[in-house]
N, C-alpha and C. Protein backbone atom coordinates (compact mmCIF):
# COMPACT_ATOMS: atom_id res chain seq x y z
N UNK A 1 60.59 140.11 -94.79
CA UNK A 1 61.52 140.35 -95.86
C UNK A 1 62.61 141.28 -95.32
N UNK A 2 63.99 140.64 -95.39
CA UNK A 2 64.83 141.74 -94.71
C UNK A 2 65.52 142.31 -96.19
N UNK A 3 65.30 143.80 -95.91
CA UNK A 3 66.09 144.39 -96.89
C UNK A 3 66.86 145.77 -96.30
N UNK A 4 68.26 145.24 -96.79
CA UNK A 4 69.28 146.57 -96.52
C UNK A 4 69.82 147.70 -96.99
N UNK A 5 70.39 148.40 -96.37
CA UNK A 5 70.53 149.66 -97.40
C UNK A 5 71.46 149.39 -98.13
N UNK A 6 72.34 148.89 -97.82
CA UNK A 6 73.81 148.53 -98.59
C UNK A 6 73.02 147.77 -99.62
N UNK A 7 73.54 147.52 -100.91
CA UNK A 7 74.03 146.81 -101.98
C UNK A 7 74.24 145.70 -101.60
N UNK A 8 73.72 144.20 -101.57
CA UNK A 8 74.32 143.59 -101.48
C UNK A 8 75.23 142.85 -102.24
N UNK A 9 75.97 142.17 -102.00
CA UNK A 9 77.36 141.55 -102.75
C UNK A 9 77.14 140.78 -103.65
N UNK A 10 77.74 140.82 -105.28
CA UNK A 10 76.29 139.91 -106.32
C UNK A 10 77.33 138.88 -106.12
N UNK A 11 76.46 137.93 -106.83
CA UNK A 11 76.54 136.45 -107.08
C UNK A 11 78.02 136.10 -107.57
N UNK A 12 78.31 136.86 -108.66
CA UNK A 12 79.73 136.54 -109.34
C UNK A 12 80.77 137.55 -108.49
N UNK A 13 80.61 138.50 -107.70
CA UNK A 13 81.82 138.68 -106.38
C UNK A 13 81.91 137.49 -105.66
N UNK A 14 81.14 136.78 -105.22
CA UNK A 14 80.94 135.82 -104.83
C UNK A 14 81.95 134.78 -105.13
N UNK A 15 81.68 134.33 -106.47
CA UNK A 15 81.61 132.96 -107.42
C UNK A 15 83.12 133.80 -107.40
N UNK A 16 83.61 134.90 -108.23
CA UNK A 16 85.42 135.40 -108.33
C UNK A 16 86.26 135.32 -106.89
N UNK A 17 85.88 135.44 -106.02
CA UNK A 17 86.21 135.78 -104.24
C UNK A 17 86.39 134.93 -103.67
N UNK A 18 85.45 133.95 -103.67
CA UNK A 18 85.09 133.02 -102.60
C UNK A 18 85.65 131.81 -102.56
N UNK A 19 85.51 131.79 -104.31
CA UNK A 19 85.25 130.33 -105.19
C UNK A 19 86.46 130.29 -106.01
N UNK A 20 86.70 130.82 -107.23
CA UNK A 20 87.63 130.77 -108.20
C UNK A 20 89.11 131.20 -107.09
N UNK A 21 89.21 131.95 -106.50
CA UNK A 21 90.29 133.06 -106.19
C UNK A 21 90.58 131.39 -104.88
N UNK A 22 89.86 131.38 -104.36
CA UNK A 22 90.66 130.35 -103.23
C UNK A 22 90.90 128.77 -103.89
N UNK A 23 90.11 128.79 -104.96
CA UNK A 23 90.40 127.30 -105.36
C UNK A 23 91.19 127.43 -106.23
N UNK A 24 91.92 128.43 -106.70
CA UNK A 24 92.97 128.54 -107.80
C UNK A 24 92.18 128.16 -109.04
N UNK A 25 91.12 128.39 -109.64
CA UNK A 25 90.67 127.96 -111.05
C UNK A 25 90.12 129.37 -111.82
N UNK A 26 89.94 129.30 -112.82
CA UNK A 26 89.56 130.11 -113.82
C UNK A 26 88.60 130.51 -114.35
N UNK A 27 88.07 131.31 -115.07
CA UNK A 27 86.54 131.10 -115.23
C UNK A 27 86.64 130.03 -116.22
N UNK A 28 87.33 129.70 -117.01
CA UNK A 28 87.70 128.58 -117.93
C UNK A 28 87.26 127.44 -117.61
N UNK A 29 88.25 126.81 -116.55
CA UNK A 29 88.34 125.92 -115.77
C UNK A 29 86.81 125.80 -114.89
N UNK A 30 85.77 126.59 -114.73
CA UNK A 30 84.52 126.99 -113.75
C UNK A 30 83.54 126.40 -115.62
N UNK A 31 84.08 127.05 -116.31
CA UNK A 31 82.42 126.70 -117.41
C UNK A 31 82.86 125.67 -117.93
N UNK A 32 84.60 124.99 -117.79
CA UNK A 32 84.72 123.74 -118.24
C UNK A 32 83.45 122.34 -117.32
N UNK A 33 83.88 122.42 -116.24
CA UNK A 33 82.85 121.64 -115.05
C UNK A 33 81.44 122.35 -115.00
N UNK A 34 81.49 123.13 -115.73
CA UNK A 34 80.05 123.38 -115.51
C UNK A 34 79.26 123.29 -117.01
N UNK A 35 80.00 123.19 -117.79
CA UNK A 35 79.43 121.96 -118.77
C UNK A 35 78.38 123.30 -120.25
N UNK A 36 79.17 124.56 -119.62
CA UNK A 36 78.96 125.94 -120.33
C UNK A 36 79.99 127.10 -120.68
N UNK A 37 79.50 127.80 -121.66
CA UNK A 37 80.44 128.67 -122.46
C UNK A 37 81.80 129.71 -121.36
N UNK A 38 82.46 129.92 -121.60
CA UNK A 38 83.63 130.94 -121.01
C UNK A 38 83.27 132.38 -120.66
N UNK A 39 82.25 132.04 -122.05
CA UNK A 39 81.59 133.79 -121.97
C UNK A 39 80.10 133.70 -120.91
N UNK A 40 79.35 132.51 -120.60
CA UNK A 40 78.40 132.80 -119.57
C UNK A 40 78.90 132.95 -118.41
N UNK A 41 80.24 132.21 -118.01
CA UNK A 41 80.99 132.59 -116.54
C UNK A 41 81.40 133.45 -116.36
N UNK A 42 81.94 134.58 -117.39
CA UNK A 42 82.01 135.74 -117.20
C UNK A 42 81.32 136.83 -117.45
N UNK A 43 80.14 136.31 -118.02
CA UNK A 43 79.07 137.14 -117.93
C UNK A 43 78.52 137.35 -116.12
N UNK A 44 78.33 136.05 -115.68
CA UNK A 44 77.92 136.11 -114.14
C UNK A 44 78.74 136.48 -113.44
N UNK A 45 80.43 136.15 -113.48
CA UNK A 45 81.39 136.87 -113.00
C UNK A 45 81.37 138.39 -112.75
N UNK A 46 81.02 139.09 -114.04
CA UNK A 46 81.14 140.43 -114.31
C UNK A 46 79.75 140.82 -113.74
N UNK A 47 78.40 140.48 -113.40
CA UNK A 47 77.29 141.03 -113.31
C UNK A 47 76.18 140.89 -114.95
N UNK A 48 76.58 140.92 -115.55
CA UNK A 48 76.00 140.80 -117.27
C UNK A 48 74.56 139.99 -117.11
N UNK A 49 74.83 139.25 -116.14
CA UNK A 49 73.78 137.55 -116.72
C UNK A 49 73.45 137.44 -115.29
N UNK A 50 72.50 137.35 -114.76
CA UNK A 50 71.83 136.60 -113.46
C UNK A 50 71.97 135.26 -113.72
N UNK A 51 71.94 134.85 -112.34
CA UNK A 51 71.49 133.53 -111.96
C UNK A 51 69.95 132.62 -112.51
N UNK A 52 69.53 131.80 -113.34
CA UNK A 52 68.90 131.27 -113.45
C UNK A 52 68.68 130.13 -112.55
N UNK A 53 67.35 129.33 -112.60
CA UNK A 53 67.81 128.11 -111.85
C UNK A 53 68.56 127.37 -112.33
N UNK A 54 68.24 126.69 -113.70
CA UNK A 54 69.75 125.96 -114.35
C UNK A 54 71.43 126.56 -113.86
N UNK A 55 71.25 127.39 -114.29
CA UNK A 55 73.07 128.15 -113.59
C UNK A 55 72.96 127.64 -112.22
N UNK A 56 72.00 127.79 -111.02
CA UNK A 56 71.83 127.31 -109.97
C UNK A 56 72.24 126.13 -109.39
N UNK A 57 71.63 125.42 -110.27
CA UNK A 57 71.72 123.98 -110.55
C UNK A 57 73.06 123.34 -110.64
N UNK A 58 73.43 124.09 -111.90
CA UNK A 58 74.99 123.54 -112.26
C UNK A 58 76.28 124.29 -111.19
N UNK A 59 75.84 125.41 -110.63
CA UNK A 59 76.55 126.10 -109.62
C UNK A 59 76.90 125.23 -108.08
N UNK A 60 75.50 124.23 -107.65
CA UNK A 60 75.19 123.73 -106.92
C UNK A 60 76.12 122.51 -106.91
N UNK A 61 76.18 122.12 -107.61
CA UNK A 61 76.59 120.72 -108.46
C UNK A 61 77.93 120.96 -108.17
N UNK A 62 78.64 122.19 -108.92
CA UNK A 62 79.91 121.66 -108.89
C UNK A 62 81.28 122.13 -107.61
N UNK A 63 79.72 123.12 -106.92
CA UNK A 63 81.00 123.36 -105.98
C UNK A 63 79.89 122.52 -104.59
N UNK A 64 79.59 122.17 -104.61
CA UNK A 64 78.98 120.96 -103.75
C UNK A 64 78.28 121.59 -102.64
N UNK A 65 77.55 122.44 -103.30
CA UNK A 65 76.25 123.17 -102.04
C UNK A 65 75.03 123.24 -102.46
N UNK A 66 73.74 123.96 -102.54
CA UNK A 66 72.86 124.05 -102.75
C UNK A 66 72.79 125.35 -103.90
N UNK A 67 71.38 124.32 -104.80
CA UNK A 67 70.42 125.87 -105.45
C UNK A 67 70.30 126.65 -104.61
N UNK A 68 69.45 126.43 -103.78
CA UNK A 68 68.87 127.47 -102.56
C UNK A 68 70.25 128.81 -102.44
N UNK A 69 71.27 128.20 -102.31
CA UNK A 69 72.40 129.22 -102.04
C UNK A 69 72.12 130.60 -102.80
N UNK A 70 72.20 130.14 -103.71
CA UNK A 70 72.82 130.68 -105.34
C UNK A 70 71.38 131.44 -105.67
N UNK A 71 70.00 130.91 -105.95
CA UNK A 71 69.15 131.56 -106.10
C UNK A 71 68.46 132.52 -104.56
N UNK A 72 68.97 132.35 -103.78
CA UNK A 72 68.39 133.36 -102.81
C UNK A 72 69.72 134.60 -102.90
N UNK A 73 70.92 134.27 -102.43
CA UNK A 73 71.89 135.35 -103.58
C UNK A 73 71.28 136.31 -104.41
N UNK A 74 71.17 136.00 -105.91
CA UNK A 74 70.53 136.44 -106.39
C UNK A 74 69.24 137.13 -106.18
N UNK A 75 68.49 136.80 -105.34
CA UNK A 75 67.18 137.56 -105.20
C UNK A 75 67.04 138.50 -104.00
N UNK A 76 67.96 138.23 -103.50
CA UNK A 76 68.57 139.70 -102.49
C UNK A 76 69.27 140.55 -103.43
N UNK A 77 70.06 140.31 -103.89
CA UNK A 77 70.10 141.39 -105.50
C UNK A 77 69.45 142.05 -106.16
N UNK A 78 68.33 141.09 -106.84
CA UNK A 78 67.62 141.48 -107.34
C UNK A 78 66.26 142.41 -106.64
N UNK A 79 66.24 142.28 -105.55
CA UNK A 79 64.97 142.94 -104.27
C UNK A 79 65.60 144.12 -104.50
N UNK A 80 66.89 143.97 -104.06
CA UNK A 80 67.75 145.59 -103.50
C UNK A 80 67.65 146.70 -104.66
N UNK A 81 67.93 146.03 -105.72
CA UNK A 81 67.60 146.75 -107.07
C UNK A 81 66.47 146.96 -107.37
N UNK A 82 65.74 146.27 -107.36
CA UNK A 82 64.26 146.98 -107.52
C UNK A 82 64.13 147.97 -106.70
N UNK A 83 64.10 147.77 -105.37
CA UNK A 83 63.93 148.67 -104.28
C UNK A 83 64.66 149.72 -103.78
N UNK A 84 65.53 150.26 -104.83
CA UNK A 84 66.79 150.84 -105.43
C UNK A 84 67.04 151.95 -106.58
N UNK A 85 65.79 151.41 -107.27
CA UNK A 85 65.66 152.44 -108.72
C UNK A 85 65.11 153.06 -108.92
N UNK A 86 65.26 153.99 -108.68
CA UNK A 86 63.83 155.01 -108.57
C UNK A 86 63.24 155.39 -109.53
N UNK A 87 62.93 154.66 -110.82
CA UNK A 87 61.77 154.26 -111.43
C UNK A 87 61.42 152.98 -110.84
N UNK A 88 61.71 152.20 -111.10
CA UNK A 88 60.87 150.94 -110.64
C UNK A 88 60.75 150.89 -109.29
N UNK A 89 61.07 151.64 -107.89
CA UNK A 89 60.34 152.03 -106.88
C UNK A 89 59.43 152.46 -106.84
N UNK A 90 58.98 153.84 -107.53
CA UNK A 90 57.77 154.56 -108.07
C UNK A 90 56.92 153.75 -108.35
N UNK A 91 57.15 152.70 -109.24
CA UNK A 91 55.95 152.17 -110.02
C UNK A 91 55.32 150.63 -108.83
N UNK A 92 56.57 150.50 -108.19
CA UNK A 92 56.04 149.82 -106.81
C UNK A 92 55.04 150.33 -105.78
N UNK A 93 55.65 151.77 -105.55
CA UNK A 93 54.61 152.76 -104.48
C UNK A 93 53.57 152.63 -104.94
N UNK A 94 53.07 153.03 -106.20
CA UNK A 94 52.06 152.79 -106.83
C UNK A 94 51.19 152.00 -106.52
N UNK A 95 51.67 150.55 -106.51
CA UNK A 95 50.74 149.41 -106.78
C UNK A 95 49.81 149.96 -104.86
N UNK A 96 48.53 149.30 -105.27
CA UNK A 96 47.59 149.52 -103.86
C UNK A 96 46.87 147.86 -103.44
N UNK A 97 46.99 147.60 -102.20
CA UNK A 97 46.31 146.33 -101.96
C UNK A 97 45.07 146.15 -102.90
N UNK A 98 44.39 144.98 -102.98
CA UNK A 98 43.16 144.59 -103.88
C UNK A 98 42.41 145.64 -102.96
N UNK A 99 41.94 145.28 -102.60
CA UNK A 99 40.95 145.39 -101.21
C UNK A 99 40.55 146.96 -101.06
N UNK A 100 41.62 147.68 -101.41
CA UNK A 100 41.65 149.09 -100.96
C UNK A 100 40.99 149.88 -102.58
N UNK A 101 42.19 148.84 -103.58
CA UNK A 101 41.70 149.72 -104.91
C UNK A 101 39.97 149.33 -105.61
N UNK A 102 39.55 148.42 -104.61
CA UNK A 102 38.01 148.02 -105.38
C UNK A 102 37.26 148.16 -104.37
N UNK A 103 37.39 148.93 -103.51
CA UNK A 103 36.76 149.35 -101.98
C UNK A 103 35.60 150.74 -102.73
């Protein structure tokens, strides 16, 4: 599992940067082809809304690459943040192999 210190770059920097900003379209124009609301593209745009697999799916679809992309994205996100918060780090340290806690 590679995990970095940096933050990595979410999904909708991505999707605004990469995608909208070089193809000249909108988030409008992005939930028109993607067959969903104005406000879920800018929910993922903004950070608000993760990636589901459906979003995946339809992400995959219309800019002509893979789920895989889009949901591993996301879950380097989502790792870094967990592994990031220091509550929900804590409650990670916590956890103990099987083996050790019924030893």
């Amino acid at each position: 599992m590679l995990i970095t210190k940096r933050q990595p770059v979410s999904v909708g920097e991505i999707i605004k940067e990469e995608y909208l900003a070089q193809m000249q379209i909108t988030q409008e124009q992005l939930a028109t082809a993607m067959g969903v609301s104005r406000k879920t593209v800018n929910e993922i745009c903004n950070g608000r809304r993760t990636i589901t697999v459906d979003s995946a799916l339809l992400l995959a679809k219309v800019f002509e690459n893979t789920p895989d992309f889009w949901l591993n994205m996301q879950r380097r996100s989502d790792l870094w943040a967990a592994l990031n918060t220091p509550k929900r780090k804590a409650r990670i340290d916590r956890a103990r192999p099987v083996r050790e806690a019924f030893a």
